[in-house]
N, C-alpha and C. Protein backbone atom coordinates (compact mmCIF):
# COMPACT_ATOMS: atom_id res chain seq x y z
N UNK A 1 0.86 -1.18 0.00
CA UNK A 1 0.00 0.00 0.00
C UNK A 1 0.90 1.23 0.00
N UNK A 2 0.66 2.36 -0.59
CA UNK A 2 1.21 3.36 -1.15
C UNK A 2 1.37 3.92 0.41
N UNK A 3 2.44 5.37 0.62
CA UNK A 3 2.23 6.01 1.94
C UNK A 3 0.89 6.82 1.65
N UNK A 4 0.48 7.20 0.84
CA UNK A 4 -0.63 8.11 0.70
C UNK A 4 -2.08 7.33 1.20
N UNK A 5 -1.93 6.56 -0.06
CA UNK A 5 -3.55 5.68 0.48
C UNK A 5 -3.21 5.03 2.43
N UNK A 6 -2.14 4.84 2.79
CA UNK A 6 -2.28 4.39 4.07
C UNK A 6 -2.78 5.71 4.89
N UNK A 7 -2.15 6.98 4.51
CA UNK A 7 -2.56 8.05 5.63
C UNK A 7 -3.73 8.27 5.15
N UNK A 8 -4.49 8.19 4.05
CA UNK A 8 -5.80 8.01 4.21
C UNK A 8 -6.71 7.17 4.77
N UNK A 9 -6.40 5.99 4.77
CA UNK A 9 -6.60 5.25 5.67
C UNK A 9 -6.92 5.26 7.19
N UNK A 10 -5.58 5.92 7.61
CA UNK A 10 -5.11 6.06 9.05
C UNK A 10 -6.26 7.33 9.59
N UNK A 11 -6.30 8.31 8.52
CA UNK A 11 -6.58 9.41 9.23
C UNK A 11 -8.30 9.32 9.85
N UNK A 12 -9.34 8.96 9.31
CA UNK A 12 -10.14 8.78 9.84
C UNK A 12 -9.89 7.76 11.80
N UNK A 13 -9.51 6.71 11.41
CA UNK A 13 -9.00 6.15 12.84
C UNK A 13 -8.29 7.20 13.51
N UNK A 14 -7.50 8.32 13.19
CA UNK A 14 -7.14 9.03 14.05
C UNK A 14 -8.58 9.73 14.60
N UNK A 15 -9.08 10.56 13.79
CA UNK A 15 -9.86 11.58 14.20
C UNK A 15 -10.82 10.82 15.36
N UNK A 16 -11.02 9.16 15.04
CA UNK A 16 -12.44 8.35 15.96
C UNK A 16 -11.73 8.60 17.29
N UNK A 17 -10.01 7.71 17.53
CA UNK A 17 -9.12 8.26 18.81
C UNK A 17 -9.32 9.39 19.22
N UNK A 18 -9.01 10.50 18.65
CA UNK A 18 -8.97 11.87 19.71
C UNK A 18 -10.41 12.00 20.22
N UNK A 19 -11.76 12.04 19.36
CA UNK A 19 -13.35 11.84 19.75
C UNK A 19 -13.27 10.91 21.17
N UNK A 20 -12.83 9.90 20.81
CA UNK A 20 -13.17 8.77 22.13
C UNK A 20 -12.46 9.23 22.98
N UNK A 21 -11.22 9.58 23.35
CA UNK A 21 -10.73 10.16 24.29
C UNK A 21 -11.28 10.99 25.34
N UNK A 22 -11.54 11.86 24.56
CA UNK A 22 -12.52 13.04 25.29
C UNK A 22 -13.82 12.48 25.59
N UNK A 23 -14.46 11.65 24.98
CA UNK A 23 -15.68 11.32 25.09
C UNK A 23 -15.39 10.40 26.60
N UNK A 24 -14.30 9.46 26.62
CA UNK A 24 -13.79 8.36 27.36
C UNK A 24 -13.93 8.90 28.89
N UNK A 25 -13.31 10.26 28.96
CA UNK A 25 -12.83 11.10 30.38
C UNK A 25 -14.10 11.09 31.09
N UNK A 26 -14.13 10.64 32.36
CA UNK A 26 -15.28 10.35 33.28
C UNK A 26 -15.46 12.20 34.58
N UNK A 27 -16.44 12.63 34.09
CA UNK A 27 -16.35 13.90 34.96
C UNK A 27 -17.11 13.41 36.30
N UNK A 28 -16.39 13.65 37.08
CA UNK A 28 -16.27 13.14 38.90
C UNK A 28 -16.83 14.73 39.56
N UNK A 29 -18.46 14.85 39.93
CA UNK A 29 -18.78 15.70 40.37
C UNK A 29 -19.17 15.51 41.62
N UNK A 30 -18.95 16.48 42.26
CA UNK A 30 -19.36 17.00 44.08
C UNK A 30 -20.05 18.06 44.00
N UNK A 31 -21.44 17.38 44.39
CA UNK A 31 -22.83 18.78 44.91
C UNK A 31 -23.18 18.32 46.36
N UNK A 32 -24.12 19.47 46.55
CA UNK A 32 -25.11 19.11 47.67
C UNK A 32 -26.41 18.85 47.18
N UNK A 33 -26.53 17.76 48.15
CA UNK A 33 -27.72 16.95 48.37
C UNK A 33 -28.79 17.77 47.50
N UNK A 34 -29.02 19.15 48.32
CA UNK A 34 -30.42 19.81 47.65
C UNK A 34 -30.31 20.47 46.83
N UNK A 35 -29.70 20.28 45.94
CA UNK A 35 -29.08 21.59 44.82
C UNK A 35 -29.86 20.69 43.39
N UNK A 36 -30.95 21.20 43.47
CA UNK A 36 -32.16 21.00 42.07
C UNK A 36 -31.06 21.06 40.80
N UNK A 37 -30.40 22.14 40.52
CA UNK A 37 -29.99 22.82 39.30
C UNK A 37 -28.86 21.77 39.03
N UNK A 38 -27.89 21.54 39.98
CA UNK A 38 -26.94 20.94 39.87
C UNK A 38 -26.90 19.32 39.11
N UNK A 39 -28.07 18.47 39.99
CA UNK A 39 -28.32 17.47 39.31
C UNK A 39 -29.32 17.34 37.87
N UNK A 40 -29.59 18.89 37.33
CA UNK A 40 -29.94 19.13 36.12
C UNK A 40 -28.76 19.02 35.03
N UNK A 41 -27.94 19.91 35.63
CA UNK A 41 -26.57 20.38 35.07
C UNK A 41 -25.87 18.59 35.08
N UNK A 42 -25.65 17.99 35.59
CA UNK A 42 -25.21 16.14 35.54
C UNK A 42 -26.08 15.51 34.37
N UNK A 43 -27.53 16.10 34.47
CA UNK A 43 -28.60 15.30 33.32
C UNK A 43 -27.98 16.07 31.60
N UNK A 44 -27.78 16.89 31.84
CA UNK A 44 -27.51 17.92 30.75
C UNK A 44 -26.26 17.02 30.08
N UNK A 45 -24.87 17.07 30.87
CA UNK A 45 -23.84 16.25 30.67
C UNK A 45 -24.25 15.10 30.07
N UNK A 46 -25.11 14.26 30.63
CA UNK A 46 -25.35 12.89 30.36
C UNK A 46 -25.52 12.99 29.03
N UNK A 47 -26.99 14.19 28.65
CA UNK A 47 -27.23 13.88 27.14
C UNK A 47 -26.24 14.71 26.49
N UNK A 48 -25.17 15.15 26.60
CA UNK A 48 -24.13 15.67 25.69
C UNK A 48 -23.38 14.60 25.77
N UNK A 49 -23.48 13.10 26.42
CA UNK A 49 -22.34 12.33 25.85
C UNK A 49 -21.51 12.07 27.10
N UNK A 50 -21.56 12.83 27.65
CA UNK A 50 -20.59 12.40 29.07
C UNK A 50 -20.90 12.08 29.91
N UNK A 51 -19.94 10.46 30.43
CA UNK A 51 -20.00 9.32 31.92
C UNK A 51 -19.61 10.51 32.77
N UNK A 52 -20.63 10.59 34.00
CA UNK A 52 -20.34 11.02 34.95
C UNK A 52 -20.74 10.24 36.36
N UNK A 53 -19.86 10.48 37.71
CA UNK A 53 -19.73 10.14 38.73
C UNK A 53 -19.82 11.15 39.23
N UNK A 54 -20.97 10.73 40.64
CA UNK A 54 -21.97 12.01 41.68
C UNK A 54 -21.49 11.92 42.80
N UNK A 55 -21.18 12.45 43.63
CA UNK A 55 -21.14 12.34 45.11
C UNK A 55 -21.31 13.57 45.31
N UNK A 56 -22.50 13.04 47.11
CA UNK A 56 -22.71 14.17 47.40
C UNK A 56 -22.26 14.92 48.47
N UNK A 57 -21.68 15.96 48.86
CA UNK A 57 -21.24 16.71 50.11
C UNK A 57 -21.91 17.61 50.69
N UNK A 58 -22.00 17.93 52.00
CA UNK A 58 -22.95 18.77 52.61
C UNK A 58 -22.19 20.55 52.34
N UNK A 59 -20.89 20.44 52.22
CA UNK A 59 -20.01 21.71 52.02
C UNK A 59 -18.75 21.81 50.84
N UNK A 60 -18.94 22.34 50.00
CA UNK A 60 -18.86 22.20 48.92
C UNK A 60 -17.11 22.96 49.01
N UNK A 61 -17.30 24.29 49.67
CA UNK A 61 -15.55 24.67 49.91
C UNK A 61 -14.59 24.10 49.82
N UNK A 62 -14.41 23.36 51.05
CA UNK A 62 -13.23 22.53 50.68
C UNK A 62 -12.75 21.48 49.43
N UNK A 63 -13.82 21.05 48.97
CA UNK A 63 -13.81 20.72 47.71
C UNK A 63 -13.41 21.40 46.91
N UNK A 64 -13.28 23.09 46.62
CA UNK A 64 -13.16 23.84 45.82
C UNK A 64 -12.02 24.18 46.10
N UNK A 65 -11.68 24.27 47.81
CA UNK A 65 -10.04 24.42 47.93
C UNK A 65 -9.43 24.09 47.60
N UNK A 66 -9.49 22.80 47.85
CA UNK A 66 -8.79 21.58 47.72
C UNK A 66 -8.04 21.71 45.78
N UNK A 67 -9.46 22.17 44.87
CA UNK A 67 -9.20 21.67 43.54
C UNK A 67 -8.43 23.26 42.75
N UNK A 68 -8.61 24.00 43.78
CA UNK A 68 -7.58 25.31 43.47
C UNK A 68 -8.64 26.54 42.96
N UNK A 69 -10.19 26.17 43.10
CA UNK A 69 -10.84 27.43 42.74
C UNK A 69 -10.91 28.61 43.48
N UNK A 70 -10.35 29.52 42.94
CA UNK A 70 -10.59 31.04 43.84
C UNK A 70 -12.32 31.50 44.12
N UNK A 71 -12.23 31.81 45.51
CA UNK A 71 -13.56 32.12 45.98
C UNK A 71 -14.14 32.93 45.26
N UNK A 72 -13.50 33.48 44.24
CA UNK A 72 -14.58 34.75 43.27
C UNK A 72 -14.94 34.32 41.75
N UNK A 73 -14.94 33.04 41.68
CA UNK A 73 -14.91 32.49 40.67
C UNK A 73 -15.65 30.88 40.96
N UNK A 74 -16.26 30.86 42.30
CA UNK A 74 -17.28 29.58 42.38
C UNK A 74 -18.72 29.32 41.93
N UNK A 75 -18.86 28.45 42.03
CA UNK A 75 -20.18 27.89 41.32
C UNK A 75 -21.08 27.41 42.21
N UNK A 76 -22.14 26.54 41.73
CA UNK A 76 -22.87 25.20 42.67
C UNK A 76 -22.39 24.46 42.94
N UNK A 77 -21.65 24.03 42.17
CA UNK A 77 -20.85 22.37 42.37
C UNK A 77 -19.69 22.13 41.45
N UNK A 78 -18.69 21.03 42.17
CA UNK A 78 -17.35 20.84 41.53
C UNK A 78 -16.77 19.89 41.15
N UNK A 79 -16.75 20.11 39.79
CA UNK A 79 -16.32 18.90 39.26
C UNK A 79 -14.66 18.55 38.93
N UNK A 80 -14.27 17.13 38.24
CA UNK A 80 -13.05 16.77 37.56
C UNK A 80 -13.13 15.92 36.56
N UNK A 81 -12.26 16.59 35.64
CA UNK A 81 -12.43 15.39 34.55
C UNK A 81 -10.58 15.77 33.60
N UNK A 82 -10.30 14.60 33.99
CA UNK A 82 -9.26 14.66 32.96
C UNK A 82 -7.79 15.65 33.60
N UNK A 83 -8.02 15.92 34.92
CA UNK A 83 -7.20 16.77 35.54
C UNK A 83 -7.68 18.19 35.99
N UNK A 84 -8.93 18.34 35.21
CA UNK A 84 -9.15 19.67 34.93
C UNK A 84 -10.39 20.06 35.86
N UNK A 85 -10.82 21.04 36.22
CA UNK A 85 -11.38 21.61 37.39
C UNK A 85 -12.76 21.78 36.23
N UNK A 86 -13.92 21.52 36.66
CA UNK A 86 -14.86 22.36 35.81
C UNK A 86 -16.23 22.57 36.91
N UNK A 87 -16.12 24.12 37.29
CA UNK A 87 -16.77 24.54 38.43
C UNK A 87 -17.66 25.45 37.93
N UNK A 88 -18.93 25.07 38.44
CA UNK A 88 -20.69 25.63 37.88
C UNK A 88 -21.11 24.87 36.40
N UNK A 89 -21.72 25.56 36.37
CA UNK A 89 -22.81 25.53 35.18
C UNK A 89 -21.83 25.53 33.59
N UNK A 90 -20.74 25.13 33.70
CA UNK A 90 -20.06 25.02 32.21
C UNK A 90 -20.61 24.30 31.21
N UNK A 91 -20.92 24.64 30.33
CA UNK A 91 -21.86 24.33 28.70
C UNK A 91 -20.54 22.74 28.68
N UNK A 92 -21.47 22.21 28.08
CA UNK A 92 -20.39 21.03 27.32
C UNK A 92 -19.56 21.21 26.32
N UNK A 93 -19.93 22.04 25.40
CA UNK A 93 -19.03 22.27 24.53
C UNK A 93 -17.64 23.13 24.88
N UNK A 94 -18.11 24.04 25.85
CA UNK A 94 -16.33 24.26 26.43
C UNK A 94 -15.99 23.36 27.20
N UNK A 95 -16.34 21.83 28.01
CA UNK A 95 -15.48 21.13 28.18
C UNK A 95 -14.83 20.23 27.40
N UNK A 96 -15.58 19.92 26.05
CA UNK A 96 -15.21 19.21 24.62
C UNK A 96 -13.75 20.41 24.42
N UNK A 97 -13.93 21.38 24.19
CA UNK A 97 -12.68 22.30 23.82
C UNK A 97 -11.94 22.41 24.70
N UNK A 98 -11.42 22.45 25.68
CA UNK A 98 -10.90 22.22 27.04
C UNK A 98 -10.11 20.87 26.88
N UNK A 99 -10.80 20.00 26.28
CA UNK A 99 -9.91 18.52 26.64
C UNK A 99 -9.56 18.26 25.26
N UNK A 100 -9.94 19.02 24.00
CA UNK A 100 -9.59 19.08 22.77
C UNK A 100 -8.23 19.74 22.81
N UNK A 101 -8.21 21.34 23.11
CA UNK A 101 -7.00 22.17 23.32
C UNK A 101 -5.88 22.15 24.91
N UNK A 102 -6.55 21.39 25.47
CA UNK A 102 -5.18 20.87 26.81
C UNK A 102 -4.68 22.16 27.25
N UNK A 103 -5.73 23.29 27.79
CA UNK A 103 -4.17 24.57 27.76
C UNK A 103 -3.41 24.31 29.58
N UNK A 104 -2.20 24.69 29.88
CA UNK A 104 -2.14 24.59 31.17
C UNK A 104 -2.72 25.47 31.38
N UNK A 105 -3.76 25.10 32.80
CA UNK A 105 -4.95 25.86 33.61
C UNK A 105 -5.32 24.99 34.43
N UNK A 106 -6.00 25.40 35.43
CA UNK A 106 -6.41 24.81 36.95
C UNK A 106 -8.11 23.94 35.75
N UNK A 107 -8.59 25.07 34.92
CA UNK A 107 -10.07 24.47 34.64
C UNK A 107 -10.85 25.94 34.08
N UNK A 108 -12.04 25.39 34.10
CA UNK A 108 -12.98 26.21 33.68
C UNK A 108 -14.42 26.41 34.59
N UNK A 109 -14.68 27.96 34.43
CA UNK A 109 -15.67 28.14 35.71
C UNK A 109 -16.90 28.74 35.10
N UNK A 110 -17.93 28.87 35.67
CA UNK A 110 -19.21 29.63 35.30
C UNK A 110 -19.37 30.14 36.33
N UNK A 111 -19.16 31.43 37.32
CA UNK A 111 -19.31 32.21 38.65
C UNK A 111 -21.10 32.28 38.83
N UNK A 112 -21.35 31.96 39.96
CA UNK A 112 -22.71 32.01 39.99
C UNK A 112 -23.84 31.23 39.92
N UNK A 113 -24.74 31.52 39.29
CA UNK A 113 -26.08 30.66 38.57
C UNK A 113 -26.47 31.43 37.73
N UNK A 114 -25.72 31.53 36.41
CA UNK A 114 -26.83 32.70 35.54
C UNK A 114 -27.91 32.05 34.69
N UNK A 115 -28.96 32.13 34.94
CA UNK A 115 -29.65 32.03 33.73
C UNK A 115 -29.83 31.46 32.47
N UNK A 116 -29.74 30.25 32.34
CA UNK A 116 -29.87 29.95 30.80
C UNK A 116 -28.63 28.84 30.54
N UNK A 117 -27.59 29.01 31.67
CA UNK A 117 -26.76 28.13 31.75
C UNK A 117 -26.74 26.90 31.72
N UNK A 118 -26.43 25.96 31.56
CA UNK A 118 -26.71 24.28 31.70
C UNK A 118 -27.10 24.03 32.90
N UNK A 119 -28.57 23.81 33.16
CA UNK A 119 -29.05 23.31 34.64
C UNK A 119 -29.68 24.20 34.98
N UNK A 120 -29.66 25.70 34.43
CA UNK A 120 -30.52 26.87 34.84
C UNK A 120 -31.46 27.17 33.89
N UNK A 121 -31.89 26.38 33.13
CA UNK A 121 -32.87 27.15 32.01
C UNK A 121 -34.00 27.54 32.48
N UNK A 122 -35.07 28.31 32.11
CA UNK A 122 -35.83 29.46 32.31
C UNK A 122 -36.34 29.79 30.95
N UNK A 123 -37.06 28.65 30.45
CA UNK A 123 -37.67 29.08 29.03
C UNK A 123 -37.02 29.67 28.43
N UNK A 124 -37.18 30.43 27.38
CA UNK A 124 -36.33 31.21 26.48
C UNK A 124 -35.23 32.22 27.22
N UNK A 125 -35.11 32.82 28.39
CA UNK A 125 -33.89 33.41 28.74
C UNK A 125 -32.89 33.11 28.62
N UNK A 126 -32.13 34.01 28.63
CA UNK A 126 -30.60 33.00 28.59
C UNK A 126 -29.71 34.21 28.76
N UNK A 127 -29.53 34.31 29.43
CA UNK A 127 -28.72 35.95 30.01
C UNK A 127 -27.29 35.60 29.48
N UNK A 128 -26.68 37.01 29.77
CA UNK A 128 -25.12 36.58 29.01
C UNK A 128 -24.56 36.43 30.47
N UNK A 129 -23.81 35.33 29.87
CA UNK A 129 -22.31 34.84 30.91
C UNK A 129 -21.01 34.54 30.50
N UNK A 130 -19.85 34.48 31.06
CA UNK A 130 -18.78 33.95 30.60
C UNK A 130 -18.18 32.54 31.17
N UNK A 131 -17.82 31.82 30.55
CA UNK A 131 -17.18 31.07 30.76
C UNK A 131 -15.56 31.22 30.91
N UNK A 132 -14.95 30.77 32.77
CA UNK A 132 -13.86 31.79 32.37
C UNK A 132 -12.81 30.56 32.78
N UNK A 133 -11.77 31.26 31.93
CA UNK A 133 -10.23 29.61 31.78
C UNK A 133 -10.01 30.11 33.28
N UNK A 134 -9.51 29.07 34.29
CA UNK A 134 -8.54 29.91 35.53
C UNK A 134 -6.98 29.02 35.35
N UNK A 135 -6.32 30.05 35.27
CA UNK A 135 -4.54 29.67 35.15
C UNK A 135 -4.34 29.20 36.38
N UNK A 136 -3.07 28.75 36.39
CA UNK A 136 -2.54 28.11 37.41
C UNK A 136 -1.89 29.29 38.27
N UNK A 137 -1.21 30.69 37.75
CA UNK A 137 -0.50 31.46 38.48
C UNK A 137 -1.74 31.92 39.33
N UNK A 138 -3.38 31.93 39.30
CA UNK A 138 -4.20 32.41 39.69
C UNK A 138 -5.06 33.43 38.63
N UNK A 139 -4.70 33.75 37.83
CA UNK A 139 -5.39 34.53 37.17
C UNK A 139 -5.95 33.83 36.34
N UNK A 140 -7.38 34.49 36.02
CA UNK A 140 -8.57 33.89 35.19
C UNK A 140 -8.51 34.73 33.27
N UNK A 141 -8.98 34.21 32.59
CA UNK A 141 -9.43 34.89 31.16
C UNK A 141 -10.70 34.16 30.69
N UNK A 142 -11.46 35.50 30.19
CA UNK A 142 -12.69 34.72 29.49
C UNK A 142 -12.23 33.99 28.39
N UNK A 143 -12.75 32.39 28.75
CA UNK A 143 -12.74 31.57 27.59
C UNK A 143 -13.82 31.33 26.32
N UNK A 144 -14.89 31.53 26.92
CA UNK A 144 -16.24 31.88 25.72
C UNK A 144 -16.94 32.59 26.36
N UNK A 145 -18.33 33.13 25.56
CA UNK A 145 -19.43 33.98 25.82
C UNK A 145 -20.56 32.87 25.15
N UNK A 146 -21.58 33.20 26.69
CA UNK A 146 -23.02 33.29 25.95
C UNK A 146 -23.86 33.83 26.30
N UNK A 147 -25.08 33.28 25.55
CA UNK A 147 -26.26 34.11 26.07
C UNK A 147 -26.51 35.87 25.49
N UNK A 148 -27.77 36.23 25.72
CA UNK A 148 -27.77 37.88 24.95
C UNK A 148 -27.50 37.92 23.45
N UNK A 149 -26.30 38.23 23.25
CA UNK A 149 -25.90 38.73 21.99
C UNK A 149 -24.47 38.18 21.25
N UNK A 150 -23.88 37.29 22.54
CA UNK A 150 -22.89 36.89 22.77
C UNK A 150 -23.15 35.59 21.23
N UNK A 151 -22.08 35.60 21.24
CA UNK A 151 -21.48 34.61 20.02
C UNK A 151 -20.52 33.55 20.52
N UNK A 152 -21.34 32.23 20.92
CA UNK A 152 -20.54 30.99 21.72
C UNK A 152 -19.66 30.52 20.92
């Protein structure tokens, strides 16, 4: 077989590998017990494709300490997948890009409960939020926008 027709070959089997990979990564979340939204936000995951593992904690902090989130940048609940921190209401598709692009960073956060977020829907609302990278030196950058007018 020619080198050409083999990397044609090959390349589809590549692209199925990197898919399964990411698809493969099991997100390991910590909520509380009564947190409605949260085990929405797990159902949401599910139908985007991703195995997840629940446990529940009565105090969610130390969990967040522990995984390096700065108190101005917390959520409902805290997850891991793949090394990576993913705290609140994060859309699936920035954790698909997240484990697609590997950047060094602690993870990705959604501050709050806004509106419209994965696990917060509210009929047609959908307020704008950011989804924000947090670095390891401590500092955060918006990684996407949604909601409003925003362009995800």
């Amino acid at each position: 077989m020619s080198t050409s027709r083999f990397a044609t070959f090959l390349a589809p089997l590549a692209l199925l590998a990197c898919t399964g990979s990411a698809a493969a990564s099991v997100i390991n979340v910590a909520k509380t017990p009564w947190c409605g939204c949260c085990a929405v936000w797990v159902e949401r995951m599910r139908e985007a494709g991703f195995e997840l593992t629940v446990r529940d904690v009565e105090n969610l902090n130390p969990v967040a300490d522990k995984a390096g989130v700065p108190r101005n940048l917390r959520g409902c609940h805290t997850a891991k997948v793949a090394g990576y921190v993913i705290e609140g209401h994060v859309p699936a598709e920035d954790i698909r890009r997240l484990l697609e692009e590997r950047p060094d960073a602690i993870g990705l956060s959604v501050p709050g409960m806004p509106i419209g977020s994965p696990g917060m829907e509210n009929g047609a609302r959908v307020d704008r939020y950011h989804v924000v990278l947090i670095m390891r030196d401590g500092q955060h950058r918006i990684w996407s926008t949604h909601g409003g007018n925003a362009a995800s």
